[in-house]
N, C-alpha and C. Protein backbone atom coordinates (compact mmCIF):
# COMPACT_ATOMS: atom_id res chain seq x y z
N UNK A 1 21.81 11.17 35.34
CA UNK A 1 22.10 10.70 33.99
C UNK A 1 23.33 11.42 33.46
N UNK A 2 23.93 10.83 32.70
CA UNK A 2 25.44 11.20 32.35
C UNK A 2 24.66 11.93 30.92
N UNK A 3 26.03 12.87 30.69
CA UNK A 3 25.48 13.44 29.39
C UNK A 3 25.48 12.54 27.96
N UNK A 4 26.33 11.31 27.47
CA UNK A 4 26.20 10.56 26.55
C UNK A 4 24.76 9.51 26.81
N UNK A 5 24.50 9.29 27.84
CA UNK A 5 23.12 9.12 28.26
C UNK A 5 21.35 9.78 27.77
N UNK A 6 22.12 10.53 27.93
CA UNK A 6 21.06 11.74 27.55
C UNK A 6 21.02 11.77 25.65
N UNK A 7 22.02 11.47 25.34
CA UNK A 7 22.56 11.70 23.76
C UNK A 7 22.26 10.36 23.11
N UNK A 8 22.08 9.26 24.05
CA UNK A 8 21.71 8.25 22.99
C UNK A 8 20.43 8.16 23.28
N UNK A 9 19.70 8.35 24.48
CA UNK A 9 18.30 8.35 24.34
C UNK A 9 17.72 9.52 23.86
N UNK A 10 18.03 10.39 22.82
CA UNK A 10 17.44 11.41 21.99
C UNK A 10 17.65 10.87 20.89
N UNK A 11 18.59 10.16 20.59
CA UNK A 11 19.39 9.80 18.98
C UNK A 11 18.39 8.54 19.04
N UNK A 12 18.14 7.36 19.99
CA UNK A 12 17.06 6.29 19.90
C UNK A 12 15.83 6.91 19.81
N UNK A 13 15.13 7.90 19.96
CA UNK A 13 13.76 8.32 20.07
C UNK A 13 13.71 8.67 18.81
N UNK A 14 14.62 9.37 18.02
CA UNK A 14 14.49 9.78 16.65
C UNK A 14 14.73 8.58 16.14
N UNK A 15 15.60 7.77 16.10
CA UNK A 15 15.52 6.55 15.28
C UNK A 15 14.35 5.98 15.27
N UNK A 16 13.10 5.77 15.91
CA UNK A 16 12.03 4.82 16.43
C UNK A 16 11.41 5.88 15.49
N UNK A 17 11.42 7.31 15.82
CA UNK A 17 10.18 7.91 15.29
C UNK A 17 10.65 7.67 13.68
N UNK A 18 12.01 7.73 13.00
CA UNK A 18 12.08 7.79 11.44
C UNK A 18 11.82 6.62 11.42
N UNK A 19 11.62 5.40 12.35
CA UNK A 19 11.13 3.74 11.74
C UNK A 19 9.77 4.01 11.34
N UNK A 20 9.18 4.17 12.62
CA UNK A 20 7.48 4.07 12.58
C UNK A 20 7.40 5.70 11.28
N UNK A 21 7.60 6.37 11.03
CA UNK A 21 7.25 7.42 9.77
C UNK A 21 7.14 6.86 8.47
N UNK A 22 8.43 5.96 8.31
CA UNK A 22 8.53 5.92 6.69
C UNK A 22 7.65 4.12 6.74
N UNK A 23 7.39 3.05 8.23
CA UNK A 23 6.73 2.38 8.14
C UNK A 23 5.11 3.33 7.81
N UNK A 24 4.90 4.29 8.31
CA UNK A 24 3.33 4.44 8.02
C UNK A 24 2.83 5.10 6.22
N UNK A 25 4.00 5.37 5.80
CA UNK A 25 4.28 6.37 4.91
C UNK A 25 4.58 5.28 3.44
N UNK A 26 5.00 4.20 3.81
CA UNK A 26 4.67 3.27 2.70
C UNK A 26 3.39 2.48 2.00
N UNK A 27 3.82 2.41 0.75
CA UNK A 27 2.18 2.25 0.46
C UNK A 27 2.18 0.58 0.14
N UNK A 28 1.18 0.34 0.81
CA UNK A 28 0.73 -1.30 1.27
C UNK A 28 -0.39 -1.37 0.47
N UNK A 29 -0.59 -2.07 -0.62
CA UNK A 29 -1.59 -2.97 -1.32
C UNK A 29 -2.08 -3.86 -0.82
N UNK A 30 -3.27 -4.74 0.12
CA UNK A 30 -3.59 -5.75 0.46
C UNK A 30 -4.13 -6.06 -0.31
N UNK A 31 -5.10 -5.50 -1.16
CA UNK A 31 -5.99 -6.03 -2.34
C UNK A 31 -4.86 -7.01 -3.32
N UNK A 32 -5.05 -8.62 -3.27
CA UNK A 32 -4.77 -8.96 -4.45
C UNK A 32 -5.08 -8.55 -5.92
N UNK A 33 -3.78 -8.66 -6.85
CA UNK A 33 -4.22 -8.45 -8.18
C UNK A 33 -5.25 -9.29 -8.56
N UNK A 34 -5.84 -8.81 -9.80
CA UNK A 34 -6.73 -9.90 -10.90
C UNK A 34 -6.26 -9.77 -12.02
N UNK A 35 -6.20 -11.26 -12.43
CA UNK A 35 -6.18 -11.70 -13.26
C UNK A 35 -6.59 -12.10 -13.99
N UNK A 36 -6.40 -11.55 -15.68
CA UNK A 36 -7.58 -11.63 -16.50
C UNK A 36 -7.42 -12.53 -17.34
N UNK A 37 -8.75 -13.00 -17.56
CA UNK A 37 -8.04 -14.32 -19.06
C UNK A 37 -8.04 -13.89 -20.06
N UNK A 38 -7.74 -14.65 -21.14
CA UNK A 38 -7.40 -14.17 -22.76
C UNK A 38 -8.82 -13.64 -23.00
N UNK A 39 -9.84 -14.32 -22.75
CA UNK A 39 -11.08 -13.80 -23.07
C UNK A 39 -11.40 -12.42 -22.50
N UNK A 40 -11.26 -12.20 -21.45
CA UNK A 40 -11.42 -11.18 -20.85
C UNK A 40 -10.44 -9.68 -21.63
N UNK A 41 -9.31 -10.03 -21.78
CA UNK A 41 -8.65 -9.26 -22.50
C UNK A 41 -8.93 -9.03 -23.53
N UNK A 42 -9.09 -9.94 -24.44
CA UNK A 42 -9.32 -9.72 -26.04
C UNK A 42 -11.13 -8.61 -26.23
N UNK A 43 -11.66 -8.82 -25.44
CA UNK A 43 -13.35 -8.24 -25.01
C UNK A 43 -13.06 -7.07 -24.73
N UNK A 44 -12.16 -6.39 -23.35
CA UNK A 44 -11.90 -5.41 -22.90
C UNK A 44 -10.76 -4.65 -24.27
N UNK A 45 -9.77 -4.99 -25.07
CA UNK A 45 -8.91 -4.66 -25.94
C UNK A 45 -9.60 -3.12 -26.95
N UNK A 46 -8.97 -2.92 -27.70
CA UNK A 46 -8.96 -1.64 -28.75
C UNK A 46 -9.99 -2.22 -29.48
N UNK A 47 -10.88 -1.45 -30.22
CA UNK A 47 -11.73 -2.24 -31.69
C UNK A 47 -11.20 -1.25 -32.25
N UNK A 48 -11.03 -1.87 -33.84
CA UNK A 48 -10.90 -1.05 -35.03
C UNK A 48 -12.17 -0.96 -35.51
N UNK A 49 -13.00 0.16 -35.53
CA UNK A 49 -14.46 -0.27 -36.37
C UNK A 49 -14.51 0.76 -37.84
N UNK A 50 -12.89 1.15 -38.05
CA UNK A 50 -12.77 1.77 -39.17
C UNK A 50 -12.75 1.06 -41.07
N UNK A 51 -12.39 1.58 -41.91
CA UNK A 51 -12.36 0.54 -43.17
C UNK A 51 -11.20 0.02 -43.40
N UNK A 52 -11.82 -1.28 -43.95
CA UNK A 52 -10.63 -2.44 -43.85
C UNK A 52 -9.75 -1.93 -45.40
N UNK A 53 -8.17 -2.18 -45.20
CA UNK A 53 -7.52 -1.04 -46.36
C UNK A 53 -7.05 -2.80 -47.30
């Protein structure tokens, strides 16, 4: 093996390993969102149960 040989298959092994790192290292949501309806919101929302001014 020639020495630039040697230099790109070290420089490709690190490239593969920084692919697969920052691929495992990202954060993947599969869970779809939910979506809430007006009802659901307005139920779940703030109450004021203080006096009316």
């Amino acid at each position: 093996m020639s020495y630039l040989t040697i230099i790109a298959a070290v420089w490709g092994i690190c490239a593969i390993c920084a692919v697969l790192f920052i691929r495992g290292a990202a954060q993947r949501n599969q869970e779809p969102l939910r979506v809430q309806s007006a009802r659901e919101h307005n139920a779940n929302g703030p109450k004021d149960y203080g006096r009316p001014v």
